[in-house]
C-alpha atoms as a PDB file:
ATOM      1  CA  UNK A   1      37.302  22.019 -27.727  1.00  0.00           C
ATOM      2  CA  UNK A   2      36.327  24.320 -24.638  1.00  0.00           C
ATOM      3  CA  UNK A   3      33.089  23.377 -24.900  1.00  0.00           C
ATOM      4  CA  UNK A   4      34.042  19.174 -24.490  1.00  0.00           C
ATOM      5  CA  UNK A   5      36.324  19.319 -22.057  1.00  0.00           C
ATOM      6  CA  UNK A   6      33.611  21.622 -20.074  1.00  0.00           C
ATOM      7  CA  UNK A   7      30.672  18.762 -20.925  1.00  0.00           C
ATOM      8  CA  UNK A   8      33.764  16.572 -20.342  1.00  0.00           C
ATOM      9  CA  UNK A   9      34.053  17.734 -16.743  1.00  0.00           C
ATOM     10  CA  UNK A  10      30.451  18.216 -15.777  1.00  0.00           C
ATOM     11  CA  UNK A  11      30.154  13.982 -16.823  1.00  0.00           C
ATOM     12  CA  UNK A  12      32.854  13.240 -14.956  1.00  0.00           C
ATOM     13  CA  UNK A  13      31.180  15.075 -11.820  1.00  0.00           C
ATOM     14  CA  UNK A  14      27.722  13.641 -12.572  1.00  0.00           C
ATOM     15  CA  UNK A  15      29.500  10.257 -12.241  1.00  0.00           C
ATOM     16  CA  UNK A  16      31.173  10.784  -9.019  1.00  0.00           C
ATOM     17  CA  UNK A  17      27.959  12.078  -7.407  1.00  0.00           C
ATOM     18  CA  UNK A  18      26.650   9.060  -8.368  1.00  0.00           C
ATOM     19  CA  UNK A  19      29.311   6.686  -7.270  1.00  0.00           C
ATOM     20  CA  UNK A  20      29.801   8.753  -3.634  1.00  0.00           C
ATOM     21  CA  UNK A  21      25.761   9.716  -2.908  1.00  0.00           C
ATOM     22  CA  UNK A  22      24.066   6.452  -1.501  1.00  0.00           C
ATOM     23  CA  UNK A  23      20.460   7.922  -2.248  1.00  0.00           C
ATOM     24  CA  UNK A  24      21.301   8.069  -5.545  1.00  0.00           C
ATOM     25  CA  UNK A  25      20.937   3.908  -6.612  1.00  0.00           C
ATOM     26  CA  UNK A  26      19.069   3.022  -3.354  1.00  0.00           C
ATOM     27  CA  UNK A  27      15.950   2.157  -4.481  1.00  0.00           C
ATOM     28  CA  UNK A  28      15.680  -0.729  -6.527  1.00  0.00           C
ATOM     29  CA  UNK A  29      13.044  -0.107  -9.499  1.00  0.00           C
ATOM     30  CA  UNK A  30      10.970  -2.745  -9.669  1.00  0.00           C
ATOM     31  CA  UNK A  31       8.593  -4.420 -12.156  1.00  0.00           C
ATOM     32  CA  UNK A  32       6.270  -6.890 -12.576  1.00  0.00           C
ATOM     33  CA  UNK A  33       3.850  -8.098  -9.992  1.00  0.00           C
ATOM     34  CA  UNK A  34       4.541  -6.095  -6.446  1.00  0.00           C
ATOM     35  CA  UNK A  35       1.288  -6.342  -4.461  1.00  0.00           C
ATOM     36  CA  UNK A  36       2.584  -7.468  -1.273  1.00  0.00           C
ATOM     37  CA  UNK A  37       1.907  -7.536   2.566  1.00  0.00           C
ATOM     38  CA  UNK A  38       4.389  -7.811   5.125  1.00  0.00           C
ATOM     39  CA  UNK A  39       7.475  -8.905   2.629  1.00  0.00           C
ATOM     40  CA  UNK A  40      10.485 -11.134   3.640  1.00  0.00           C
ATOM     41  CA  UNK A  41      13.087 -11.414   1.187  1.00  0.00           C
ATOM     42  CA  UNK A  42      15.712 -14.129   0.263  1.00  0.00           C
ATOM     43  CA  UNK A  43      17.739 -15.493  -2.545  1.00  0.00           C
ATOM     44  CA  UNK A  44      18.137 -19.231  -3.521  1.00  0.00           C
ATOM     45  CA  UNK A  45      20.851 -19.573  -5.750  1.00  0.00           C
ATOM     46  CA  UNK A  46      20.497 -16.585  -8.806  1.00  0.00           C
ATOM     47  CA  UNK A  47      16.675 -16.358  -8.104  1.00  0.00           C
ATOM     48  CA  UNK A  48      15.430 -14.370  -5.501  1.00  0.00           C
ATOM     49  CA  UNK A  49      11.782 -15.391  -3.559  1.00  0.00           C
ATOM     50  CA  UNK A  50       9.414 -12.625  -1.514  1.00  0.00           C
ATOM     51  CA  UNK A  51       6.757 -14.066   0.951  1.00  0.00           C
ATOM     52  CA  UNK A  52       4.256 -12.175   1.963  1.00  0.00           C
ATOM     53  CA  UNK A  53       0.993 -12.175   4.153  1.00  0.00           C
ATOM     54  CA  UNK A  54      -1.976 -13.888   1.914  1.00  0.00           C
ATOM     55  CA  UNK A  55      -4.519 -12.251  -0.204  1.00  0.00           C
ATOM     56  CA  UNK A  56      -7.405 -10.901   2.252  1.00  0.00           C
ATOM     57  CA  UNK A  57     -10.321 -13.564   1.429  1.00  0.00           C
ATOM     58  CA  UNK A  58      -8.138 -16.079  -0.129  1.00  0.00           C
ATOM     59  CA  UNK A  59      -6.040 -18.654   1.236  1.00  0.00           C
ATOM     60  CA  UNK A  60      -2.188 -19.147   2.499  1.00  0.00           C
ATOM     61  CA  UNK A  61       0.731 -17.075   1.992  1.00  0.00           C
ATOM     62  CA  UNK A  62       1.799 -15.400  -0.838  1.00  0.00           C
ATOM     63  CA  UNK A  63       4.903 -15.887  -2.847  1.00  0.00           C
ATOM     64  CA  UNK A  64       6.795 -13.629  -5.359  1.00  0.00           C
ATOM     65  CA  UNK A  65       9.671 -14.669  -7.239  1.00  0.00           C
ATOM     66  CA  UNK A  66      12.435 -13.110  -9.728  1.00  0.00           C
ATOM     67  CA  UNK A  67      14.990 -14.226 -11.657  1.00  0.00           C
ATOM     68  CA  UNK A  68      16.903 -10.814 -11.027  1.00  0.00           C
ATOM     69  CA  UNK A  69      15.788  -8.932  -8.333  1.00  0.00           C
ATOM     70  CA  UNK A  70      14.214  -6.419 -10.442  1.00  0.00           C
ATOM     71  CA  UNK A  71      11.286  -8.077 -12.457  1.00  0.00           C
ATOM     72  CA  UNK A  72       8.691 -10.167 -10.235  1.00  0.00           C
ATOM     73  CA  UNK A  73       6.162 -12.697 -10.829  1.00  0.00           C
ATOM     74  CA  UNK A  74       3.540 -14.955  -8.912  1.00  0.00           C
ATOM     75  CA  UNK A  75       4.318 -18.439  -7.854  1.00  0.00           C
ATOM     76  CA  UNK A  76       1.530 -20.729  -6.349  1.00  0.00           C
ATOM     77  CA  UNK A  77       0.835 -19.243  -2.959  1.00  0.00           C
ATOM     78  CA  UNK A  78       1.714 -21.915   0.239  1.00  0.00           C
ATOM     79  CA  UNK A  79      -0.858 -23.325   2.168  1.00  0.00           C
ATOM     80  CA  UNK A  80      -3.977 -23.749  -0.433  1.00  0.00           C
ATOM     81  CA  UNK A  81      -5.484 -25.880   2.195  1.00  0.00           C
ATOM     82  CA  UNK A  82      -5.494 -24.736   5.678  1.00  0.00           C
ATOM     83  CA  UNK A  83      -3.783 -27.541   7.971  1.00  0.00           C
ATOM     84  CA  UNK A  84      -6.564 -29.061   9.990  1.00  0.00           C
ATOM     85  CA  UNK A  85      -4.361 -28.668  13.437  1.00  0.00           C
ATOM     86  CA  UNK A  86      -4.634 -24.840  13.217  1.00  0.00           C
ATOM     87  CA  UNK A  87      -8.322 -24.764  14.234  1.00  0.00           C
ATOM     88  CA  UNK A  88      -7.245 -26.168  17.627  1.00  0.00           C
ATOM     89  CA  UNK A  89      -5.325 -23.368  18.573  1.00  0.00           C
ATOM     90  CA  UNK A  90      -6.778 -20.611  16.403  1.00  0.00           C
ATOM     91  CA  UNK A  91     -10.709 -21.546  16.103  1.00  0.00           C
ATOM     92  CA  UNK A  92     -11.389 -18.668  14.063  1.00  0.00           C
ATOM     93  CA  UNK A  93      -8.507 -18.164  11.720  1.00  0.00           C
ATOM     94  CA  UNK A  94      -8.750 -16.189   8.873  1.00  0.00           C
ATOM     95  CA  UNK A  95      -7.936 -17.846   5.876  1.00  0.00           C
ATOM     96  CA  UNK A  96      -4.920 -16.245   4.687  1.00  0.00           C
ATOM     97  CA  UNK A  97      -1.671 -16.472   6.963  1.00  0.00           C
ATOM     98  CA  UNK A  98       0.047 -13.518   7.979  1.00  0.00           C
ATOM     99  CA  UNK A  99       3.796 -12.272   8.162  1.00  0.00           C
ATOM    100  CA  UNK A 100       6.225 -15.338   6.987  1.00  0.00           C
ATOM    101  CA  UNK A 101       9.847 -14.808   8.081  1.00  0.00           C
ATOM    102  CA  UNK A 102      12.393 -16.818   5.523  1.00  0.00           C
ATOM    103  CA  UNK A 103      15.964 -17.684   6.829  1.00  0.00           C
ATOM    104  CA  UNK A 104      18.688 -20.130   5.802  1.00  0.00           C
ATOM    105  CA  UNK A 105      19.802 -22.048   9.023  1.00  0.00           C
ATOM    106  CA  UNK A 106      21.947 -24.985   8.916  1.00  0.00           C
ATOM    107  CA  UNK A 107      21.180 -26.732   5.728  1.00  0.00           C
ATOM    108  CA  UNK A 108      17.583 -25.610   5.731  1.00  0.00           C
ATOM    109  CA  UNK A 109      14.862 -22.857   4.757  1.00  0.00           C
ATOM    110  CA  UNK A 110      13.377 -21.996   7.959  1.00  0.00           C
ATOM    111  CA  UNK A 111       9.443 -20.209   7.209  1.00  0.00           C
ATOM    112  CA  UNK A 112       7.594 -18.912  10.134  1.00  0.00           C
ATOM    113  CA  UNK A 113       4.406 -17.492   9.508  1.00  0.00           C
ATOM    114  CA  UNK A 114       1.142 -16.554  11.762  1.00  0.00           C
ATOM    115  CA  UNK A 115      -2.182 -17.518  11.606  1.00  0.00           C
ATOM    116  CA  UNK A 116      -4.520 -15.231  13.437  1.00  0.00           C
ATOM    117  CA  UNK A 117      -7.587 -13.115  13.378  1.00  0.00           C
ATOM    118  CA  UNK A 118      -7.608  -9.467  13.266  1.00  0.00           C
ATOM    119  CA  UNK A 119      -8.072  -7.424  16.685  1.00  0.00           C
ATOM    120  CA  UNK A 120      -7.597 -10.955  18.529  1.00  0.00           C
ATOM    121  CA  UNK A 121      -4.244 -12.615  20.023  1.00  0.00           C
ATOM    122  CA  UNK A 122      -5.600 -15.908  20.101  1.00  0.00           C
ATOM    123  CA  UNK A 123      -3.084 -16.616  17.281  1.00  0.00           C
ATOM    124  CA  UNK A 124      -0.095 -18.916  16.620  1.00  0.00           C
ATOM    125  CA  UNK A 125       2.761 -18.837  14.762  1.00  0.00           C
ATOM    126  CA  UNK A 126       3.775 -21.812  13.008  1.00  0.00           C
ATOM    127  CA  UNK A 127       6.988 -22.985  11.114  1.00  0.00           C
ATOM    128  CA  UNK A 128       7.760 -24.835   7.407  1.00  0.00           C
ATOM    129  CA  UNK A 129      11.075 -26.021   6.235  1.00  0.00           C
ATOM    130  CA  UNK A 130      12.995 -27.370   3.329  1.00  0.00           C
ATOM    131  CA  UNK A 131      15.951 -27.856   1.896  1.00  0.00           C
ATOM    132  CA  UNK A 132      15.311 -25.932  -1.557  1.00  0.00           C
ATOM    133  CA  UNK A 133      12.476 -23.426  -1.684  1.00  0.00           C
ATOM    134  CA  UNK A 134      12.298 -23.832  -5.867  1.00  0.00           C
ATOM    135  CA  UNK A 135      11.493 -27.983  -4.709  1.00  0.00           C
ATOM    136  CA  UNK A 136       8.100 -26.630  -3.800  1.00  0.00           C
ATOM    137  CA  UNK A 137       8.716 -29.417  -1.316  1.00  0.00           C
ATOM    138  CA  UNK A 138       7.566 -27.849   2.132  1.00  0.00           C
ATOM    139  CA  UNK A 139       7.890 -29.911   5.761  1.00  0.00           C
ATOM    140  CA  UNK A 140       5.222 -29.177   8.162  1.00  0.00           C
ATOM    141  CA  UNK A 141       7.562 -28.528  11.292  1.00  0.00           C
ATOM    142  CA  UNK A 142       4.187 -27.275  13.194  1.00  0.00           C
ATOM    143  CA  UNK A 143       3.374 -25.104  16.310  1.00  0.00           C
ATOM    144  CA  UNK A 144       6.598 -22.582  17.356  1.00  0.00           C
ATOM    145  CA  UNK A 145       3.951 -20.940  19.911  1.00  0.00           C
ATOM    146  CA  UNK A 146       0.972 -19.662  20.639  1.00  0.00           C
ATOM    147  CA  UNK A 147      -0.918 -16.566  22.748  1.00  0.00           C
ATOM    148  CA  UNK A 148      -4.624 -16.727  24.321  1.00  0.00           C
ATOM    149  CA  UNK A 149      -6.625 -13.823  25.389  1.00  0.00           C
ATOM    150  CA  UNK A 150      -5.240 -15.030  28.791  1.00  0.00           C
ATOM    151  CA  UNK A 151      -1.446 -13.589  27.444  1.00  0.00           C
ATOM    152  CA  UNK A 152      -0.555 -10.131  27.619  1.00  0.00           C
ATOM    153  CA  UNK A 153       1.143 -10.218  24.055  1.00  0.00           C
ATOM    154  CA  UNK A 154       0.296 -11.411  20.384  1.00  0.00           C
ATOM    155  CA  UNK A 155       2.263 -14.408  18.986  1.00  0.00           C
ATOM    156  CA  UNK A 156       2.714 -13.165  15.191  1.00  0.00           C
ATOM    157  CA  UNK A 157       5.502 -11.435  13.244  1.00  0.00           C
ATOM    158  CA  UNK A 158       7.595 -14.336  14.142  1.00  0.00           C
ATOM    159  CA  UNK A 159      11.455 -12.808  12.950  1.00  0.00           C
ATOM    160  CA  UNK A 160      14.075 -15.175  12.773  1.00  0.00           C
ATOM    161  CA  UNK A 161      17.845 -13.870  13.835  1.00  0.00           C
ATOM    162  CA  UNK A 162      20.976 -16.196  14.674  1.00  0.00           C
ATOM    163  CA  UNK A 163      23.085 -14.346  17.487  1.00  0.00           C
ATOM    164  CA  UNK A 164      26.730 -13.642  17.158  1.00  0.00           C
ATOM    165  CA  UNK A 165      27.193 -17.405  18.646  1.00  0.00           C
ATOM    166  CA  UNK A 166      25.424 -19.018  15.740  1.00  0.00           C
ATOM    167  CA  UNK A 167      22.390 -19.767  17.872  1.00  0.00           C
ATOM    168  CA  UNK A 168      19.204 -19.456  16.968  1.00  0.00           C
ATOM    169  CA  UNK A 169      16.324 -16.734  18.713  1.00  0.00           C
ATOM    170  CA  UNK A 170      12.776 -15.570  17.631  1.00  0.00           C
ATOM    171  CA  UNK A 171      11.231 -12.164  18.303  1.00  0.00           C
ATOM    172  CA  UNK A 172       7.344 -11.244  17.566  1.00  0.00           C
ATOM    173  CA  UNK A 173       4.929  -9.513  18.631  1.00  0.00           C
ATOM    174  CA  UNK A 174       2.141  -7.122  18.202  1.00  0.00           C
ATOM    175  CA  UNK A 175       0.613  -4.441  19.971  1.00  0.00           C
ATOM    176  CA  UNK A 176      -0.660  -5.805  23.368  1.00  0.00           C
ATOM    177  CA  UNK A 177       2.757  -5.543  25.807  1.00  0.00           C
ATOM    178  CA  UNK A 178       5.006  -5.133  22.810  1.00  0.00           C
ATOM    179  CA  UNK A 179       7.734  -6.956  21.083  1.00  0.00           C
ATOM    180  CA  UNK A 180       9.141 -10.357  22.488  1.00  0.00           C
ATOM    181  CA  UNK A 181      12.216 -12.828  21.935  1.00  0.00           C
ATOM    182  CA  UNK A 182      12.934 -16.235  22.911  1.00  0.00           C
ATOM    183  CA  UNK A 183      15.852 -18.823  22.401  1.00  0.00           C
ATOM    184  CA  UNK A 184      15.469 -21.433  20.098  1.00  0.00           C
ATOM    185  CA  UNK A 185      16.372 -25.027  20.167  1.00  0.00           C
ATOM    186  CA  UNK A 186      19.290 -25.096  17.210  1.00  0.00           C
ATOM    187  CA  UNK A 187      17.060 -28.823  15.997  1.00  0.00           C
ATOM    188  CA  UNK A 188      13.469 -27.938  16.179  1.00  0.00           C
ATOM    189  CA  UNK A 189      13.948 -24.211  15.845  1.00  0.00           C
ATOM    190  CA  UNK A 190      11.593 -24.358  18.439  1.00  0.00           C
ATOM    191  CA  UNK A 191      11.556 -21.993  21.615  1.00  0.00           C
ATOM    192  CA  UNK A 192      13.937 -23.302  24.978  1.00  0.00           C
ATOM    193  CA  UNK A 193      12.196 -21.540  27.472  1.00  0.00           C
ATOM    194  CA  UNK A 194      12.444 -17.696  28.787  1.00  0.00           C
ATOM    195  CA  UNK A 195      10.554 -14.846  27.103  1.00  0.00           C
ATOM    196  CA  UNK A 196      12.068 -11.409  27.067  1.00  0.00           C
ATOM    197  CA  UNK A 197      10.483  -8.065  26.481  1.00  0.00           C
ATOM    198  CA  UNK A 198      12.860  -5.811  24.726  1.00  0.00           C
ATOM    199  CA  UNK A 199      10.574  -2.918  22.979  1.00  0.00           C
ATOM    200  CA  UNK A 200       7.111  -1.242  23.935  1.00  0.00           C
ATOM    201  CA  UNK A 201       5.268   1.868  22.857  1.00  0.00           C
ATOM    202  CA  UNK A 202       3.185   2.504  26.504  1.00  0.00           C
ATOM    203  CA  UNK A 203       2.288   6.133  25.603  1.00  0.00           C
ATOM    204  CA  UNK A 204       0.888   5.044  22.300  1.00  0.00           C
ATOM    205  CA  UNK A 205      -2.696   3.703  21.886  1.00  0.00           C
ATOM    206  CA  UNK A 206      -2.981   0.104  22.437  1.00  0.00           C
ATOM    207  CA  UNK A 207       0.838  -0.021  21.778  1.00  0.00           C
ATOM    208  CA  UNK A 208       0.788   0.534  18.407  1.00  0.00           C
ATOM    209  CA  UNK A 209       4.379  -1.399  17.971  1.00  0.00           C
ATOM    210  CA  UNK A 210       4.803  -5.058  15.778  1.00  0.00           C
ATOM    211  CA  UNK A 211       6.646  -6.791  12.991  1.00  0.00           C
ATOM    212  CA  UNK A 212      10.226  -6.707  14.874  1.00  0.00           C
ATOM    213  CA  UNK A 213      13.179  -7.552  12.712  1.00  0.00           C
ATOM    214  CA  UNK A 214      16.870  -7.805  14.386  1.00  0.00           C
ATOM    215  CA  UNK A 215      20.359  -8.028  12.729  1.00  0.00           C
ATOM    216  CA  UNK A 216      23.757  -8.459  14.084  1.00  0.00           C
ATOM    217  CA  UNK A 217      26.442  -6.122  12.998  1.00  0.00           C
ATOM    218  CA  UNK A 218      29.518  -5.079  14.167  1.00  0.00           C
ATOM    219  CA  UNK A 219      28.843  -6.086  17.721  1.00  0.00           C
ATOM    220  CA  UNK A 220      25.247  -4.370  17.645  1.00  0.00           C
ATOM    221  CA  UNK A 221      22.169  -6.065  17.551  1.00  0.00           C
ATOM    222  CA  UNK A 222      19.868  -3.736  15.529  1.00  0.00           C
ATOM    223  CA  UNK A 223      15.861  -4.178  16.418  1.00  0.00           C
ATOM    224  CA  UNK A 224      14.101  -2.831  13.898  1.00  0.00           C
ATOM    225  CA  UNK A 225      10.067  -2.062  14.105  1.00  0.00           C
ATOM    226  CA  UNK A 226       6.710  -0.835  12.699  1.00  0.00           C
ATOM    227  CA  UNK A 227       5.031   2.027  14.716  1.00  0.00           C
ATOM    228  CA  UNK A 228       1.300   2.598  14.811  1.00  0.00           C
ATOM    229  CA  UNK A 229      -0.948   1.679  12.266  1.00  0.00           C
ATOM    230  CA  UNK A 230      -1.372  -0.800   9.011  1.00  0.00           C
ATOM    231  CA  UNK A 231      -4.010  -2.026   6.526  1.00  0.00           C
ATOM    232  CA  UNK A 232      -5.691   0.878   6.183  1.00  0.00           C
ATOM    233  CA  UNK A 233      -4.471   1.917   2.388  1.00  0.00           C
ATOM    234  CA  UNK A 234      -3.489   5.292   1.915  1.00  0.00           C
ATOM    235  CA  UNK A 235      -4.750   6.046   5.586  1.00  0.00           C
ATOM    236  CA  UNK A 236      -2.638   4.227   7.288  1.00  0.00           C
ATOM    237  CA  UNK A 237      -0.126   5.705   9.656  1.00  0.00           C
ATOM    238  CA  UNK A 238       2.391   2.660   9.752  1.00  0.00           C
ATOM    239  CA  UNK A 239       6.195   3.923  10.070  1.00  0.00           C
ATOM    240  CA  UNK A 240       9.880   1.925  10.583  1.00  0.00           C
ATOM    241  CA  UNK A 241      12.170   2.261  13.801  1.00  0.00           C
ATOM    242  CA  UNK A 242      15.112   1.294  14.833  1.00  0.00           C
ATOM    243  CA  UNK A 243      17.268   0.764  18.070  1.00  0.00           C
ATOM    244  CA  UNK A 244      20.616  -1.310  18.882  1.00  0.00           C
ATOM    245  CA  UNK A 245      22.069  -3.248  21.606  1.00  0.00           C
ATOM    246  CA  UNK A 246      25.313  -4.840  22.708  1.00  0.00           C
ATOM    247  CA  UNK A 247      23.064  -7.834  23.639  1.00  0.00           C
ATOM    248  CA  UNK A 248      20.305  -9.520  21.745  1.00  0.00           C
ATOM    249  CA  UNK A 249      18.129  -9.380  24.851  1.00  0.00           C
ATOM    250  CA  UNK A 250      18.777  -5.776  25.600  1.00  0.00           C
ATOM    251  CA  UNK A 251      18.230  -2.866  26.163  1.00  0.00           C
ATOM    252  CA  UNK A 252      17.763  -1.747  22.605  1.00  0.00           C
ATOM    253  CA  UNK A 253      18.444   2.082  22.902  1.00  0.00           C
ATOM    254  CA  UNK A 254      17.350   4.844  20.533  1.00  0.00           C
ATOM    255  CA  UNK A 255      19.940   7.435  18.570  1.00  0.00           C
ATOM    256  CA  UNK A 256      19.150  10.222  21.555  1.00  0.00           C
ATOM    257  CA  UNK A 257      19.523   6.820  24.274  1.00  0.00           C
ATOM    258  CA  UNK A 258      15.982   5.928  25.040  1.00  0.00           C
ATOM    259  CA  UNK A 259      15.339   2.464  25.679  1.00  0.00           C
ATOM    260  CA  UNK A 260      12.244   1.033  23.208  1.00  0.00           C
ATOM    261  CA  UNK A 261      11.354  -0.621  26.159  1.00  0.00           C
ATOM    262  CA  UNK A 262       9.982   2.626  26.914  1.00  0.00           C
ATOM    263  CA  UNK A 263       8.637   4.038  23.713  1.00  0.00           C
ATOM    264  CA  UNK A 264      12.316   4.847  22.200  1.00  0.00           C
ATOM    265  CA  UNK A 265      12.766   4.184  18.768  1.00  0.00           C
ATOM    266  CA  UNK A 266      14.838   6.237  15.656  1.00  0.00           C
ATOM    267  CA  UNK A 267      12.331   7.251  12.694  1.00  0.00           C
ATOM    268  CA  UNK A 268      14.016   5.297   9.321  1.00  0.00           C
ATOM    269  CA  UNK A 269      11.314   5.862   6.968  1.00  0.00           C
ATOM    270  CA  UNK A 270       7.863   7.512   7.639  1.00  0.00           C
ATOM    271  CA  UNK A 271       7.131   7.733   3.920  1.00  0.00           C
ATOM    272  CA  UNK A 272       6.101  10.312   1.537  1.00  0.00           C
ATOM    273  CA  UNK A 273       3.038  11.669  -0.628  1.00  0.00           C
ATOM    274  CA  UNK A 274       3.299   8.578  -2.944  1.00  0.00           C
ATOM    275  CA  UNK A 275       4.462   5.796  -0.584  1.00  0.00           C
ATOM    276  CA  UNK A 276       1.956   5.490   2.568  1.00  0.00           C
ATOM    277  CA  UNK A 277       2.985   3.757   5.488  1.00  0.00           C
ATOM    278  CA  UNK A 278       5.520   1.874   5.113  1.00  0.00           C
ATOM    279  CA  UNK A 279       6.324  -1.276   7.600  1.00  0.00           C
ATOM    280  CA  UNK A 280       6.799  -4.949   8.137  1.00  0.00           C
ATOM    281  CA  UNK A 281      10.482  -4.471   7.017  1.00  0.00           C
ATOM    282  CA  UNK A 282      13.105  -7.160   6.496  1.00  0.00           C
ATOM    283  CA  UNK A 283      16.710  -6.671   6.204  1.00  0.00           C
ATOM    284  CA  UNK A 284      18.588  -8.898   4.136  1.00  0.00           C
ATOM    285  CA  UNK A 285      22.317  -9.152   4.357  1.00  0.00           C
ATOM    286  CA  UNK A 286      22.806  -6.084   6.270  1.00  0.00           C
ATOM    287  CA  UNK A 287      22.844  -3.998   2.458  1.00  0.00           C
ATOM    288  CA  UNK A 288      18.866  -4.570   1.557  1.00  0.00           C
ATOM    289  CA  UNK A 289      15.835  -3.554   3.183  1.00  0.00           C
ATOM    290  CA  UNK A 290      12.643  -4.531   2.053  1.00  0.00           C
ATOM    291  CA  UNK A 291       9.113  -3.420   3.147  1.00  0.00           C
ATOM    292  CA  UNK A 292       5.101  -2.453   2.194  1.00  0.00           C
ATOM    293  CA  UNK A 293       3.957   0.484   1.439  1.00  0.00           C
ATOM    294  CA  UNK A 294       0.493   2.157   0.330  1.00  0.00           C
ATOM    295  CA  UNK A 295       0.776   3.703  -3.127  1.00  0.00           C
ATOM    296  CA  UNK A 296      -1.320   6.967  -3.181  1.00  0.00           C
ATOM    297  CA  UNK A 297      -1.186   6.628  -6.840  1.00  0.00           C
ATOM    298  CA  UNK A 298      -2.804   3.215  -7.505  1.00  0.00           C
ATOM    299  CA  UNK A 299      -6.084   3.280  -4.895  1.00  0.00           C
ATOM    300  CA  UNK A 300      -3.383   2.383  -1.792  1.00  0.00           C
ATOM    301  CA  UNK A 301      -2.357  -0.980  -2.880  1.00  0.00           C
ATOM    302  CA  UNK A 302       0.155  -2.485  -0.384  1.00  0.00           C
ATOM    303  CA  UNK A 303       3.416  -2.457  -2.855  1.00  0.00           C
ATOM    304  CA  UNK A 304       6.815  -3.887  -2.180  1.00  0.00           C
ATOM    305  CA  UNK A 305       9.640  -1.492  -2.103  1.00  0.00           C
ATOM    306  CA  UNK A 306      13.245  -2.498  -1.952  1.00  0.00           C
ATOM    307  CA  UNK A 307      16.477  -0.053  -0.828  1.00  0.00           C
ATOM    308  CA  UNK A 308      19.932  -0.458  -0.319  1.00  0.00           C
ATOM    309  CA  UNK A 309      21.131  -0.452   3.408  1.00  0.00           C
ATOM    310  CA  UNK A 310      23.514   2.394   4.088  1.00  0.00           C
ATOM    311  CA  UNK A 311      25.255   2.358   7.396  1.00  0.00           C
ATOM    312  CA  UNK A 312      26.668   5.900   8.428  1.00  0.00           C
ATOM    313  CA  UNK A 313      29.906   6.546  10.758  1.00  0.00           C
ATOM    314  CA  UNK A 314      28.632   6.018  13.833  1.00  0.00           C
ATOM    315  CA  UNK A 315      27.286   2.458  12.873  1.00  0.00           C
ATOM    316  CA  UNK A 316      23.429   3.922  12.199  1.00  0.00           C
ATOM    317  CA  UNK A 317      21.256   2.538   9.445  1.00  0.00           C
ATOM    318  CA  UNK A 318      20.411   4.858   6.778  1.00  0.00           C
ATOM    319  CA  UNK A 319      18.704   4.678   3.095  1.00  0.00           C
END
């Protein structure tokens, strides 16, 4: 009898560790298929949908989907045919499109997604919609903007966010001057005018700062970015930071008050021995973060990983 109501006790601990310790559910494990690039999550109904950046060599973007969250699958990737109006804004496209950003928006499924070449910001990012992604029904909304070597920043990693107001703004950006936002019209989706600069990394080479995703909580806008360097397997250097704001245009200030403007930015996840790199990160609800990483243990394959979202005291995002 001493004995159970000692295991009795000890179980009864174990389980409160468990219900009390984020870190201890965070990550989700995952099956299936989970080769990804640059993942944005959603969920339609009781199945959920990942797009990611295209196969390298193969065309349009590629789409994961899972009738749980846990187990994933491939679904016929979007785009199989490369929209003749591209070329005239991005002559030398590669044929896979990069970084698609999924949102629900007033009645719709918005998709942004870039098509661009790598090294070069002659690029574009470009926008899809429907009213039910499982339709397979997608309506070619067109051009949402585009960068020349002329511009001093890269139009891809479009990032949808709808501000405290219910309106409507897109940040991007890579390397080059940094991260950018811009209104958007609340009908087309399509930018209104001004472009702000709200994060840079100018003591970095080549400003090694892209794939900006913001959330609104609590009265903070929360930019969250990926530092330095992807696509280069288990050698890659990529890594996520964060900053807030009271305003979606900024400043976006660091935990020790540095403006990214100026290089600031909080370190969320730099990885680990097995998990390389990790970036391109989309939150999802303000409880789920998802993002790439290299896995050291199958020849650096970018592999999607999926955490809870913990937020501490102080309103701070935390696995």
């Amino acid at each position: 009898m001493v004995h159970f109501r000692k295991l009795s006790f000890v179980l009864v601990v174990v389980l409160l560790l468990n219900i009390f310790s984020p870190a201890s559910a965070a990550f989700w494990n995952l099956s299936g298929e989970r080769m990804i690039h640059d993942p944005s999550i959603i969920k339609e109904g009781t199945t959920w949908y990942t797009f990611g950046t295209g196969e390298a060599g193969k065309n349009g973007i590629r789409v994961l989907r899972s009738d749980d969250g846990t187990n994933w699958y491939t679904t016929p990737t979007i785009f199989p045919t490369a929209p003749s109006w591209w070329k005239t804004y991005v002559p030398n496209h590669e044929p896979n499109q990069w970084a698609p950003d999924i949102h629900f928006f007033n009645g719709r499924y918005w998709l942004y997604y870039s098509v661009s070449s790598f090294g070069s910001n002659t690029s574009l990012i470009g926008l899809l919609s429907t009213h039910s992604i499982s339709s397979g029904q997608w309506r070619d909304d067109g051009l949402v903007i585009r960068s020349t070597s002329s511009n001093n920043y890269n139009a891809i990693d479009g990032d949808l966010v709808i501000d405290a107001n219910g309106e409507p703004w897109l940040s991007f950006g890579s390397f080059w001057s940094g991260i950018k936002l811009t209104k958007l019209d609340k009908v087309t989706m399509k930018p209104t005018g001004t472009i702000y600069s709200i994060a840079s990394r100018p003591n970095s080479p080549n400003n090694a700062i892209e794939a900006p995703n913001i959330t609104y909580k609590n009265g903070y806008y929360y930019l969250f970015v990926s530092f330095d360097n992807c696509c280069q397997g288990v050698n890659s250097t990529y890594k996520i930071a964060y900053g807030r704001s009271k305003s979606i245009t900024g400043p976006y200030l660091d935990k020790n008050g540095v403006n990214m403007i100026n290089g600031g930015g909080t370190i969320l996840d730099a990885g680990n021995s097995r998990w390389i790199g990790p970036g391109h990160q989309d939150v999802y609800n303000n409880n789920l973060i998802i993002r790439h990483a290299y896995d050291a243990e199958n020849n650096g394959m970018p592999t999607m990983l999926i955490n809870d979202l913990y937020w501490d005291s102080q309103g701070w995002p935390s696995y």
